[in-house]
PDB file of N, CA and C in Angstrom:
ATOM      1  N   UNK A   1       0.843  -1.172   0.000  1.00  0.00           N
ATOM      2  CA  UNK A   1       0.000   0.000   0.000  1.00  0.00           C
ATOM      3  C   UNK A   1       0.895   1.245   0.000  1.00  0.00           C
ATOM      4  N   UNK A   2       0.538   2.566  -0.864  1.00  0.00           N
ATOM      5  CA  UNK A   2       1.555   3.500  -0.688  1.00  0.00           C
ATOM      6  C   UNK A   2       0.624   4.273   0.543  1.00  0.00           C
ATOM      7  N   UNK A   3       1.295   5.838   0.526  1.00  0.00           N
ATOM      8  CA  UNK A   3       0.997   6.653   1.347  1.00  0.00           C
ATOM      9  C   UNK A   3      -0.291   7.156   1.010  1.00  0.00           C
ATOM     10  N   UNK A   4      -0.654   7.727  -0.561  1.00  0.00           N
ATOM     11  CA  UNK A   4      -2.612   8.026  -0.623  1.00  0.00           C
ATOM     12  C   UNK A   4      -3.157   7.347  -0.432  1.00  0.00           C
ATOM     13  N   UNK A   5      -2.938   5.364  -1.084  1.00  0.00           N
ATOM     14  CA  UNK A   5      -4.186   4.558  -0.950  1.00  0.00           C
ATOM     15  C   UNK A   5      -3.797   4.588   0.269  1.00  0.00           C
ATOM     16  N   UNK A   6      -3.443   4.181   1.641  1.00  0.00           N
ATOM     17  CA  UNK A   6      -3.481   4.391   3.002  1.00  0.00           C
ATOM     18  C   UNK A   6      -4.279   5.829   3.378  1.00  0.00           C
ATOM     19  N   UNK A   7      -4.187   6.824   3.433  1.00  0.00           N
ATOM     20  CA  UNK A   7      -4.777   8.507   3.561  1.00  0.00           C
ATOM     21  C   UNK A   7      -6.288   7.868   3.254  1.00  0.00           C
ATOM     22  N   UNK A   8      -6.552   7.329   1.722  1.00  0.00           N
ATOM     23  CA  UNK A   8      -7.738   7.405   1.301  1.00  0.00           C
ATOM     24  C   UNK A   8      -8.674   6.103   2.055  1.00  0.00           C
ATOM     25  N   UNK A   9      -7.920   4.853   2.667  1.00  0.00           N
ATOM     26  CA  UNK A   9      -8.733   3.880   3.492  1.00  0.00           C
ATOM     27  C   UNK A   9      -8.790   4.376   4.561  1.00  0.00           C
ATOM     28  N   UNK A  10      -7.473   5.346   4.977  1.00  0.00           N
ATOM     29  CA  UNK A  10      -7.764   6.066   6.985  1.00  0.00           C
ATOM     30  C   UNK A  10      -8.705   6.407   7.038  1.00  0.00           C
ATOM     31  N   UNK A  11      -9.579   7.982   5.800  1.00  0.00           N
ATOM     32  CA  UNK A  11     -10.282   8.406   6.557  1.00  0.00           C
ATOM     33  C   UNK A  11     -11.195   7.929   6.195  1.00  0.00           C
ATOM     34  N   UNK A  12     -11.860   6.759   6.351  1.00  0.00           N
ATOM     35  CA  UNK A  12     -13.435   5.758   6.622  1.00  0.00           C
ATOM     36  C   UNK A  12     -13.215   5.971   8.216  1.00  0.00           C
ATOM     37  N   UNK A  13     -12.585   6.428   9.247  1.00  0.00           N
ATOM     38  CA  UNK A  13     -12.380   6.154  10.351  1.00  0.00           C
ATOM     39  C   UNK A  13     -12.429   7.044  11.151  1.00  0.00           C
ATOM     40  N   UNK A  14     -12.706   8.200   9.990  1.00  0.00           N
ATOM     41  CA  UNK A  14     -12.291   9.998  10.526  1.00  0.00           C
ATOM     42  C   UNK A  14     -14.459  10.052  10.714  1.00  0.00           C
ATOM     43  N   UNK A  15     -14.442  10.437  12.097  1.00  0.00           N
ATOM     44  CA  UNK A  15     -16.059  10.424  12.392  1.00  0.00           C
ATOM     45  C   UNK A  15     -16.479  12.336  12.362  1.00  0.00           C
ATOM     46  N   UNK A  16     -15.368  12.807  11.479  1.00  0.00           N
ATOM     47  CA  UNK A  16     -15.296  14.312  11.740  1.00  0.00           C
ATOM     48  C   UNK A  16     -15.222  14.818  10.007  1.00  0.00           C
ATOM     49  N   UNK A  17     -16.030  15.395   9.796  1.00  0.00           N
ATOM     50  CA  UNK A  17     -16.162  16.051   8.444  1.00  0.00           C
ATOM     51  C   UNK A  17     -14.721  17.069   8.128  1.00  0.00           C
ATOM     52  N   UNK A  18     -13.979  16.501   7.480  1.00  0.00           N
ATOM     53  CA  UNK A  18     -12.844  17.435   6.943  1.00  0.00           C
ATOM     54  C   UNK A  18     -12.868  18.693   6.041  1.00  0.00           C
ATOM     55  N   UNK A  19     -11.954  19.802   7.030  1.00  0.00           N
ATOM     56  CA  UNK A  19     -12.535  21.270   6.645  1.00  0.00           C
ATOM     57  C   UNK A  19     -10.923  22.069   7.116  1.00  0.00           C
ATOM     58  N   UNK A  20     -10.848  22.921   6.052  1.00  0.00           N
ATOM     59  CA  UNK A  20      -9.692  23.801   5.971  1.00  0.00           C
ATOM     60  C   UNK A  20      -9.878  24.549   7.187  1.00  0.00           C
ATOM     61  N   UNK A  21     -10.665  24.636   8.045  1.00  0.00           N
ATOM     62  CA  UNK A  21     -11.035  25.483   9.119  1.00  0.00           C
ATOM     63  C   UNK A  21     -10.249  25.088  10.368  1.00  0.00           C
ATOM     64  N   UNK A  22      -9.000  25.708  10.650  1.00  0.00           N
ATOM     65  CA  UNK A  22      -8.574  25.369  11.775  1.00  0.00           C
ATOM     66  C   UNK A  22      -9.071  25.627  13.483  1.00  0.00           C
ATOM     67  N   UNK A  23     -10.086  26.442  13.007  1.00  0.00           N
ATOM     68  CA  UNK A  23     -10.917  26.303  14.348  1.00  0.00           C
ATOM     69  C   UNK A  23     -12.311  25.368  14.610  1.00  0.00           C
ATOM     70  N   UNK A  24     -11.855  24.419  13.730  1.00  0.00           N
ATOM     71  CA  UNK A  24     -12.983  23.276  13.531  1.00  0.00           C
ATOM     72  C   UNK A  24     -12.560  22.473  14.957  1.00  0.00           C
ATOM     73  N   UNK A  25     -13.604  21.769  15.087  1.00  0.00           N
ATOM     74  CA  UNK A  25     -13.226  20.864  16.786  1.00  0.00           C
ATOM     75  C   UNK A  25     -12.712  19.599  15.722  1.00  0.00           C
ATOM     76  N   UNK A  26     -12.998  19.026  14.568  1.00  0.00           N
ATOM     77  CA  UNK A  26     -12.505  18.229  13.923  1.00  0.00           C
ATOM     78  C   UNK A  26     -10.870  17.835  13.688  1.00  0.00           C
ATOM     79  N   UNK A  27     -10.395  19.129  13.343  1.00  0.00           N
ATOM     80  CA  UNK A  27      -9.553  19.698  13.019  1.00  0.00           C
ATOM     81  C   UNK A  27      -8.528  19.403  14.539  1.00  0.00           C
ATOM     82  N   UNK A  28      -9.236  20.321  14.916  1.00  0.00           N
ATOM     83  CA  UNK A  28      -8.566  20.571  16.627  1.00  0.00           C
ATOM     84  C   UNK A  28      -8.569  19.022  17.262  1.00  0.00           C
ATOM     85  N   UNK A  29      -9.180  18.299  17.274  1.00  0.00           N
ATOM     86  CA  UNK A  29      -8.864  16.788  17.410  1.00  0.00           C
ATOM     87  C   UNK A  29      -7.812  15.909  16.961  1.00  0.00           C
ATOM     88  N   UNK A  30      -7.783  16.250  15.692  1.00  0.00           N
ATOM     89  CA  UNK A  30      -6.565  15.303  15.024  1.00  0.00           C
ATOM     90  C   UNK A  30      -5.258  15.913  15.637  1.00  0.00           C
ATOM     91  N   UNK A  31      -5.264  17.246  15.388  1.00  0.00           N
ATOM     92  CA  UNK A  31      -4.050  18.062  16.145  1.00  0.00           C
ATOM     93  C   UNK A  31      -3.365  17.865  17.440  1.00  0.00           C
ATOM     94  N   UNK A  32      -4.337  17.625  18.484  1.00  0.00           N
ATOM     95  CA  UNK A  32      -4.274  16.915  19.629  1.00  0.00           C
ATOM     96  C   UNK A  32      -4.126  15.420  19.761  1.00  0.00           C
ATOM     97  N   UNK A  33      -4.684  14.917  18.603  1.00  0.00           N
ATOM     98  CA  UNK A  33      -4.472  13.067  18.845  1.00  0.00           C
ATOM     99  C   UNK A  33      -3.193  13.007  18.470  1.00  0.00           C
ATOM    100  N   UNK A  34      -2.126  13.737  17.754  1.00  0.00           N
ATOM    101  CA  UNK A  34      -1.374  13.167  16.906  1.00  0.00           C
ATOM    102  C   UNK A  34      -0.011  13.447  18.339  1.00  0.00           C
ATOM    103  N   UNK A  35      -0.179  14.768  18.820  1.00  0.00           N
ATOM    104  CA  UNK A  35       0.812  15.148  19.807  1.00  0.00           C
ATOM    105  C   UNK A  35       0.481  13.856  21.120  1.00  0.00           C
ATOM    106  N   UNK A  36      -1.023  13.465  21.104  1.00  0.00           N
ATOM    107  CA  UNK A  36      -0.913  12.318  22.279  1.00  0.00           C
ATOM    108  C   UNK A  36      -0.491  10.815  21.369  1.00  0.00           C
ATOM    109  N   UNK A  37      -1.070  10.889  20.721  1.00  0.00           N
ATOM    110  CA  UNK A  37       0.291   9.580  20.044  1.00  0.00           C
ATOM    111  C   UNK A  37       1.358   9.354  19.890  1.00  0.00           C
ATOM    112  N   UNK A  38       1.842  10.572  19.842  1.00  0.00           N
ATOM    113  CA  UNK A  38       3.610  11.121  19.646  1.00  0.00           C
ATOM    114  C   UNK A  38       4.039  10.568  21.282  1.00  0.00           C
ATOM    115  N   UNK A  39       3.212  11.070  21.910  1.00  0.00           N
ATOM    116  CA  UNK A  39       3.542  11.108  23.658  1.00  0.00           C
ATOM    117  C   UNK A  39       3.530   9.650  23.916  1.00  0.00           C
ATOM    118  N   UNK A  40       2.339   8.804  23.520  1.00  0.00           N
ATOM    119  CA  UNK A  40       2.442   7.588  23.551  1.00  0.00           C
ATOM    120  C   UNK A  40       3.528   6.920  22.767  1.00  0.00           C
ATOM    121  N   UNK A  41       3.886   7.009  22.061  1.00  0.00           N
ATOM    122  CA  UNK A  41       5.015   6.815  21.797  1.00  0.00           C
ATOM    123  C   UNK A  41       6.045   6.546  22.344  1.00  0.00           C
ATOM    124  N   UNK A  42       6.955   7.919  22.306  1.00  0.00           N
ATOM    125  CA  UNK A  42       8.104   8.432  23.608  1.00  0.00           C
ATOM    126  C   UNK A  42       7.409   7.135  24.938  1.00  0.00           C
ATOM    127  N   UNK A  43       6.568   7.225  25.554  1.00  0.00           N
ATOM    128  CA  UNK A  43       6.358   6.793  27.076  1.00  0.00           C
ATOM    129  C   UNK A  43       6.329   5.253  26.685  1.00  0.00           C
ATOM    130  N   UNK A  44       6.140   4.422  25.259  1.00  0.00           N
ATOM    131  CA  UNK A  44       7.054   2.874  25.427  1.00  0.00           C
ATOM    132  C   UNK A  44       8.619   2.849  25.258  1.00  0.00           C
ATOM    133  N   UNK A  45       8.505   3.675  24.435  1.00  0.00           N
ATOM    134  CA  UNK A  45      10.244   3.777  24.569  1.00  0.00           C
ATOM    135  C   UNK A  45      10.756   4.419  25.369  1.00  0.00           C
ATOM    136  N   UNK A  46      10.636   5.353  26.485  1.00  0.00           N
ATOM    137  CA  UNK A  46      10.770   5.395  27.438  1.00  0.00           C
ATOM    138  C   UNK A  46      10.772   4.477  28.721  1.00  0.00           C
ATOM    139  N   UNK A  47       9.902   3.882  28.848  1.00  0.00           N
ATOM    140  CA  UNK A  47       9.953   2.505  29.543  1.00  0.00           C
ATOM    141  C   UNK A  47      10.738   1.360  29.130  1.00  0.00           C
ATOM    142  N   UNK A  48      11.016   1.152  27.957  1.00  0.00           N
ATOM    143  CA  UNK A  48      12.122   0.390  27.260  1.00  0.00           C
ATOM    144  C   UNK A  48      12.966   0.823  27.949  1.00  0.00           C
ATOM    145  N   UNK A  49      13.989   1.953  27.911  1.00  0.00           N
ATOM    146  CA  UNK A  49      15.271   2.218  28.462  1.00  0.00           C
ATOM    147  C   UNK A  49      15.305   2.070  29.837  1.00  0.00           C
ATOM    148  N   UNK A  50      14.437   2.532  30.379  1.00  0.00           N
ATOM    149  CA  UNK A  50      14.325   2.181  31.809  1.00  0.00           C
ATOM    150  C   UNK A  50      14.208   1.381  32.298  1.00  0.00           C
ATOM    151  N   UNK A  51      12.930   0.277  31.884  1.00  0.00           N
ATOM    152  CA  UNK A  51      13.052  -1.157  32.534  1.00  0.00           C
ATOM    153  C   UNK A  51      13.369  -2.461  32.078  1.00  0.00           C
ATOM    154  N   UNK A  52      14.396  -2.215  30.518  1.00  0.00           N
ATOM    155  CA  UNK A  52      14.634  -3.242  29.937  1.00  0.00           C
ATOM    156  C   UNK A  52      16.053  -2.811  29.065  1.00  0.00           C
ATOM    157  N   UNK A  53      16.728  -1.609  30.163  1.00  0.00           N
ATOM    158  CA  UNK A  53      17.974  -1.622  29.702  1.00  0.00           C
ATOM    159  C   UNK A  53      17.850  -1.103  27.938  1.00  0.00           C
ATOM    160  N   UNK A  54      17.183  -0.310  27.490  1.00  0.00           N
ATOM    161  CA  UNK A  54      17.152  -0.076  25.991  1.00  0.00           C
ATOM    162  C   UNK A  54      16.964  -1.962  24.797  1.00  0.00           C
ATOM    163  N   UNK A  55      16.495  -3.082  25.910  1.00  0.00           N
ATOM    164  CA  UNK A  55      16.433  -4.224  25.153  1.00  0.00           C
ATOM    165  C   UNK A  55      15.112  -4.433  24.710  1.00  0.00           C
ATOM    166  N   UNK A  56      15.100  -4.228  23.106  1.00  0.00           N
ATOM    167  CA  UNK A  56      13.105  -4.116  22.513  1.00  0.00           C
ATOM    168  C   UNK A  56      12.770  -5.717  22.249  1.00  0.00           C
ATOM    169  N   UNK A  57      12.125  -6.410  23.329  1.00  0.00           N
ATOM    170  CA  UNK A  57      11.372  -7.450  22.642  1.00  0.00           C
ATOM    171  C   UNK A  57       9.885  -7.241  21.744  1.00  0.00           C
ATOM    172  N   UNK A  58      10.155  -8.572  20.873  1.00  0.00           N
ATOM    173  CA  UNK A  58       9.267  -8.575  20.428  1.00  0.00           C
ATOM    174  C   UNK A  58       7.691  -7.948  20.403  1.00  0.00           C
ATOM    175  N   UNK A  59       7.768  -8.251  21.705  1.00  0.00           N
ATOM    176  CA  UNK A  59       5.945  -7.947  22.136  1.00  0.00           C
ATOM    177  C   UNK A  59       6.486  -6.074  22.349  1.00  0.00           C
ATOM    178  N   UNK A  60       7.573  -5.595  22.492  1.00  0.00           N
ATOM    179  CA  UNK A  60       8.148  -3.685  23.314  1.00  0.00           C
ATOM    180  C   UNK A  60       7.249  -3.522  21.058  1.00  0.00           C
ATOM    181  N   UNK A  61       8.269  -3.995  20.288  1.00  0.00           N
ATOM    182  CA  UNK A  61       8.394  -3.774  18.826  1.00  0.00           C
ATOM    183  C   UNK A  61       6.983  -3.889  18.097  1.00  0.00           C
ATOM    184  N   UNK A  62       5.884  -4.919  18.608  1.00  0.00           N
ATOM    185  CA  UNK A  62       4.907  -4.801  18.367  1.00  0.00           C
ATOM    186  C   UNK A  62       3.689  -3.626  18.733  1.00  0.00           C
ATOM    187  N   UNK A  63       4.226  -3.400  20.194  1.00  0.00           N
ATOM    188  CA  UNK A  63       3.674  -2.240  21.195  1.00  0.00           C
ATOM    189  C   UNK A  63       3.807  -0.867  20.133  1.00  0.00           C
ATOM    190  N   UNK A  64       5.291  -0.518  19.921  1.00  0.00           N
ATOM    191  CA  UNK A  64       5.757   0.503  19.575  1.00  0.00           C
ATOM    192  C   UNK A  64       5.057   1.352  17.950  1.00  0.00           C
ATOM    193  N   UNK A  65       5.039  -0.531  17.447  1.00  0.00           N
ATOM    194  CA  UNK A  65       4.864  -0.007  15.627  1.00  0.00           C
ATOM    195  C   UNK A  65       3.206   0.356  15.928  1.00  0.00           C
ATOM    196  N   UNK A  66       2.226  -0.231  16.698  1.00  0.00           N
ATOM    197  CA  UNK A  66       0.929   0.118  16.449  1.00  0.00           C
ATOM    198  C   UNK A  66       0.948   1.802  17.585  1.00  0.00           C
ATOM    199  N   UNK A  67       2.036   2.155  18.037  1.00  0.00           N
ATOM    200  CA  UNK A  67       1.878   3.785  18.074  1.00  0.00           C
ATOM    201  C   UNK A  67       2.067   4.415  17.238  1.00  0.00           C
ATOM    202  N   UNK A  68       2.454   3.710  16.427  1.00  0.00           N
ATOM    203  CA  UNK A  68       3.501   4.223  15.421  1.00  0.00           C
ATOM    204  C   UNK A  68       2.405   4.528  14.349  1.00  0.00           C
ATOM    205  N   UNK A  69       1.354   3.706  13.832  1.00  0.00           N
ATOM    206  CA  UNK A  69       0.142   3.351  13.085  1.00  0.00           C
ATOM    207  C   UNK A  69      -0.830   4.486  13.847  1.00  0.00           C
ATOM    208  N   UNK A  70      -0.790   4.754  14.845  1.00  0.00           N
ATOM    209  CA  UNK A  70      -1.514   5.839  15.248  1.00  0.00           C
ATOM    210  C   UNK A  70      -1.363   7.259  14.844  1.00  0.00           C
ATOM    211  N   UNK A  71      -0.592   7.316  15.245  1.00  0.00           N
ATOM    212  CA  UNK A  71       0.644   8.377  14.920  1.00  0.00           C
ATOM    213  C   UNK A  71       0.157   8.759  13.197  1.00  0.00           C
ATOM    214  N   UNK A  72       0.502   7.923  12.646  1.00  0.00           N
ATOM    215  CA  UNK A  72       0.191   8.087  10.824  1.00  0.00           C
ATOM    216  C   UNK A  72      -0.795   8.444  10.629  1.00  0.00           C
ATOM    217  N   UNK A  73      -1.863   7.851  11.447  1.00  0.00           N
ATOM    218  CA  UNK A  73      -3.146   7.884  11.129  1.00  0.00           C
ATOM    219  C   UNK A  73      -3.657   9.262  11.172  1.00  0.00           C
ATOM    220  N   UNK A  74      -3.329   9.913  12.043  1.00  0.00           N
ATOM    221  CA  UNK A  74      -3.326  11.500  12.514  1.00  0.00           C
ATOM    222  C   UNK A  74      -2.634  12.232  11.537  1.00  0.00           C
ATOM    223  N   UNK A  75      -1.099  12.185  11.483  1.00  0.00           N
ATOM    224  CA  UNK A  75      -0.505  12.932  10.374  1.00  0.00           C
ATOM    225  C   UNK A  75      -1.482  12.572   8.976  1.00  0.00           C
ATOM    226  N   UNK A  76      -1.955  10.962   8.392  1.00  0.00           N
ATOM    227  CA  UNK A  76      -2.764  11.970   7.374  1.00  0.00           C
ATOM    228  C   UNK A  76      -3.855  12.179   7.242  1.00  0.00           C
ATOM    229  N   UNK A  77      -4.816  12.053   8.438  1.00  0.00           N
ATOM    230  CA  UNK A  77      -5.573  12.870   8.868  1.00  0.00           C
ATOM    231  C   UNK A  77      -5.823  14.429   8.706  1.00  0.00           C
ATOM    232  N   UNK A  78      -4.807  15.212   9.252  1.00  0.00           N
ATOM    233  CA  UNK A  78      -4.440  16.140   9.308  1.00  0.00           C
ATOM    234  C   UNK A  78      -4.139  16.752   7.799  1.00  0.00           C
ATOM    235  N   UNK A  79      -3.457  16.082   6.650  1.00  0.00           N
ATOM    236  CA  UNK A  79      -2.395  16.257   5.419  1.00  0.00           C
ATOM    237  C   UNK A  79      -4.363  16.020   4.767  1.00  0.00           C
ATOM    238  N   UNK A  80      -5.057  15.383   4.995  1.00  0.00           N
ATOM    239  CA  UNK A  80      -6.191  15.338   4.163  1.00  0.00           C
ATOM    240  C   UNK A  80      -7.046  16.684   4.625  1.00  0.00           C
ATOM    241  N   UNK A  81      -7.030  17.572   5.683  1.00  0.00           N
ATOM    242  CA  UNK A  81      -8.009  18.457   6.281  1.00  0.00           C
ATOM    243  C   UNK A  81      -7.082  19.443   5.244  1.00  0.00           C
ATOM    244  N   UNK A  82      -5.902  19.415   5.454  1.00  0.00           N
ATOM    245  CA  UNK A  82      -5.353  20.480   4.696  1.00  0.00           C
ATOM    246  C   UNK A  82      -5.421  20.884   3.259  1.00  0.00           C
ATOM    247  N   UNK A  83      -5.900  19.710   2.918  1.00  0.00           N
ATOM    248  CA  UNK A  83      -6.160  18.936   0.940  1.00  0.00           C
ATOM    249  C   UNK A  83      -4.570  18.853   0.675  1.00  0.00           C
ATOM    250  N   UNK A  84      -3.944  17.873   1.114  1.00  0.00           N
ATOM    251  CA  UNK A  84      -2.241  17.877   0.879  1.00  0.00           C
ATOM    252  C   UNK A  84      -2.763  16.227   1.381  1.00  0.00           C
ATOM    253  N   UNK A  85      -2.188  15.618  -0.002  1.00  0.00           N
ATOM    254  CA  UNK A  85      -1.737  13.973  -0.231  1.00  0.00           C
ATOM    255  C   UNK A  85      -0.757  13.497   0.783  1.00  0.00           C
ATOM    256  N   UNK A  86      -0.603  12.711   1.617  1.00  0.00           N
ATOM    257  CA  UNK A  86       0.588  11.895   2.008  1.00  0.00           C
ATOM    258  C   UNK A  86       1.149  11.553   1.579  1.00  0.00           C
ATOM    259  N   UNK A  87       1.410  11.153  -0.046  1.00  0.00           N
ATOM    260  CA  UNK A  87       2.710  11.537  -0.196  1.00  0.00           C
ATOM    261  C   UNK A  87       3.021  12.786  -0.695  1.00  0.00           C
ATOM    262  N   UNK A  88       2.912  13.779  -0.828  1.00  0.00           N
ATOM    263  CA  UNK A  88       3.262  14.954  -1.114  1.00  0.00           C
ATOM    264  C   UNK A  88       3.888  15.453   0.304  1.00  0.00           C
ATOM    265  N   UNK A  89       3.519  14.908   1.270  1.00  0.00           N
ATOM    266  CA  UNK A  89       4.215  15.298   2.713  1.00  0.00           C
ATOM    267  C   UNK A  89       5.374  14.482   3.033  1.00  0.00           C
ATOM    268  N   UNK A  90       5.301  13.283   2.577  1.00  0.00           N
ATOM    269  CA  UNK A  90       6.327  12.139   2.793  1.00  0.00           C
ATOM    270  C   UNK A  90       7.984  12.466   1.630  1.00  0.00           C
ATOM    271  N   UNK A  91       7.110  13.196   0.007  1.00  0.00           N
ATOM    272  CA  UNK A  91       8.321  13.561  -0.805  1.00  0.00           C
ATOM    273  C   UNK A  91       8.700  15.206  -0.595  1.00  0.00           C
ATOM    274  N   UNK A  92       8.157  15.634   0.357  1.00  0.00           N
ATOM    275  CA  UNK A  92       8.465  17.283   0.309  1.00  0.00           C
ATOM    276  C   UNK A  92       9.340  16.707   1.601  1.00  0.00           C
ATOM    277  N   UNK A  93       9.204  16.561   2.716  1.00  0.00           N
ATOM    278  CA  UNK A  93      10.002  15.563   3.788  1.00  0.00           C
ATOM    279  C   UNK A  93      11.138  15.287   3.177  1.00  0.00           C
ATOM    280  N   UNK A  94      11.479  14.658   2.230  1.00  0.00           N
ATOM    281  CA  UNK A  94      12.748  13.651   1.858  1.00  0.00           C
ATOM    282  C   UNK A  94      13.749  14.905   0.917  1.00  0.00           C
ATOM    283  N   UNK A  95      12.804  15.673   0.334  1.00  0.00           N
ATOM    284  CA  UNK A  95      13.159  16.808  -0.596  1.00  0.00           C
ATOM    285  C   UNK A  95      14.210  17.975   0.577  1.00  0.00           C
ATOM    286  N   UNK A  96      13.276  17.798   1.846  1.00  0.00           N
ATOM    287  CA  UNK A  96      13.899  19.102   2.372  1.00  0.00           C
ATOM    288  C   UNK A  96      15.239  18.314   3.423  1.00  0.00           C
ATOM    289  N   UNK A  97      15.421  17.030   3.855  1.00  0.00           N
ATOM    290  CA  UNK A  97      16.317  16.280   4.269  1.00  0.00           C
ATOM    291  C   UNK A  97      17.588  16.281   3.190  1.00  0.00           C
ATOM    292  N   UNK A  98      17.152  16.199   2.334  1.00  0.00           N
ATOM    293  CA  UNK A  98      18.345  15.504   0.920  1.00  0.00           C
ATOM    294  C   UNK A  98      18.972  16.725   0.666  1.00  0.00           C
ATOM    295  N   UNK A  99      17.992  18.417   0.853  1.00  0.00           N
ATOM    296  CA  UNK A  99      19.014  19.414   0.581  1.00  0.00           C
ATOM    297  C   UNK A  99      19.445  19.727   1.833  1.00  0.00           C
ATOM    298  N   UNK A 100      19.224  19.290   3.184  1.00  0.00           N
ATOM    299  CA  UNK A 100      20.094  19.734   4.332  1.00  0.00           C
ATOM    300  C   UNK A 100      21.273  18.870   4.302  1.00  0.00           C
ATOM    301  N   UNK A 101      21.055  17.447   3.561  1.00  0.00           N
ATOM    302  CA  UNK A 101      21.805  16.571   3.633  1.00  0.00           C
ATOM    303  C   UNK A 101      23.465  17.289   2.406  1.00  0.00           C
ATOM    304  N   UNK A 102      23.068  17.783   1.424  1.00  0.00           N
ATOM    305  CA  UNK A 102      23.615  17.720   0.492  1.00  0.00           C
ATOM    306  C   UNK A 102      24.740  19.391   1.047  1.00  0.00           C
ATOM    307  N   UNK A 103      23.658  19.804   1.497  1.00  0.00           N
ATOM    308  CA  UNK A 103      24.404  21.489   2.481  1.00  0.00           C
ATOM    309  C   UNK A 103      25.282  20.639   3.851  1.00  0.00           C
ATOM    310  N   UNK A 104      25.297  19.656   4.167  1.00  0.00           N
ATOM    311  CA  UNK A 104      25.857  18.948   5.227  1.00  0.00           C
ATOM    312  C   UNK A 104      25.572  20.329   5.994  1.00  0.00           C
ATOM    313  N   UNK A 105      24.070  20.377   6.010  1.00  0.00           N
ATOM    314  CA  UNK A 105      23.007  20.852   7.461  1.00  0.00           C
ATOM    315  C   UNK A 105      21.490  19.801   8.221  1.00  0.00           C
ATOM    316  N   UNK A 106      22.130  18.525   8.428  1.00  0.00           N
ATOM    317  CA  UNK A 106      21.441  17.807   8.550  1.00  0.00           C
ATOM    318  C   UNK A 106      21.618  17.847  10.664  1.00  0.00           C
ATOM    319  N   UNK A 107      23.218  17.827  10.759  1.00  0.00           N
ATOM    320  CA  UNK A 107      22.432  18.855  12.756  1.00  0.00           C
ATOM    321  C   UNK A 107      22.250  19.833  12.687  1.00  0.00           C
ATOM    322  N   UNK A 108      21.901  20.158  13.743  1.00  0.00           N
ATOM    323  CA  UNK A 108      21.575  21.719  13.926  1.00  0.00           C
ATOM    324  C   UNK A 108      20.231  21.708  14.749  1.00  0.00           C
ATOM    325  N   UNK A 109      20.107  23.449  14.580  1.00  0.00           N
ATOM    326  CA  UNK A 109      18.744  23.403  14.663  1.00  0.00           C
ATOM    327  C   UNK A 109      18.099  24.395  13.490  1.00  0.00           C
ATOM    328  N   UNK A 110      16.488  24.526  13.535  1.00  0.00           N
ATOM    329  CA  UNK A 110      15.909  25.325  13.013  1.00  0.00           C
ATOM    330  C   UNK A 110      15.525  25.134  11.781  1.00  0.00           C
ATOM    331  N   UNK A 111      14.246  25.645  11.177  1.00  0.00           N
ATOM    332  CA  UNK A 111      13.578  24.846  10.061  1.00  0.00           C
ATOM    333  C   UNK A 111      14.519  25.694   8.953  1.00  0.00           C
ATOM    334  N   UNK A 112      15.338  26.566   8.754  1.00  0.00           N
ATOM    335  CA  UNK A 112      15.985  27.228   8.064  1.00  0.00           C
ATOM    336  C   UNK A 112      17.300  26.839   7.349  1.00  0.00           C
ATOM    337  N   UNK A 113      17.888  25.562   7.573  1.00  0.00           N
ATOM    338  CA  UNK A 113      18.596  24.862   7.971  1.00  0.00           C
ATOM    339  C   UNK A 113      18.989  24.655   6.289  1.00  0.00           C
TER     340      UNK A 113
END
């Protein structure tokens, strides 16, 4: 499956009418699910390092990837409210890495980079 046909089966799941309106509660939902998925996230791998010495079993790797599936689900959630394809976010992503990469400005900080 690429990144649209995925976008285009997610949102059967989106119970919120998608709208350029960032003061939509729709809107304002995904925005918030995606930073608590992110959080969920961090807090298994966080517990990984802590109570398993940074060692990911199987069942830590299974835990992790379906945050991980959450997580997506939100980003293109979000990339569809905006009318922006997932992959158009996934190759503008790789576009703006490859010229920090190529400027050998890949540390640092700042989106200017």
């Amino acid at each position: 499956m690429n990144f649209d046909e995925y976008q285009k089966k997610a949102a059967k799941y989106d119970l919120a009418k998608a709208t350029t309106d960032l003061k939509n509660v729709g809107f304002i939902e995904k925005v918030l699910g995606l930073v608590g998925e992110a959080g969920e996230t961090a807090d298994k791998i966080k517990k990984i390092l802590r109570d398993k010495d940074g060692l990911v079993s199987d069942e830590d790797k299974d835990l992790v990837t379906k945050e991980l599936g959450d997580t997506l689900w939100y980003i293109a959630a979000i990339s569809r409210y905006l009318n922006v394809s997932l992959s158009e976010v996934a190759e503008g992503n790789i576009e703006k890495l490859e010229s920090r990469y190529q400027r050998n400005q890949i540390h640092g900080e700042g989106d200017k980079r």
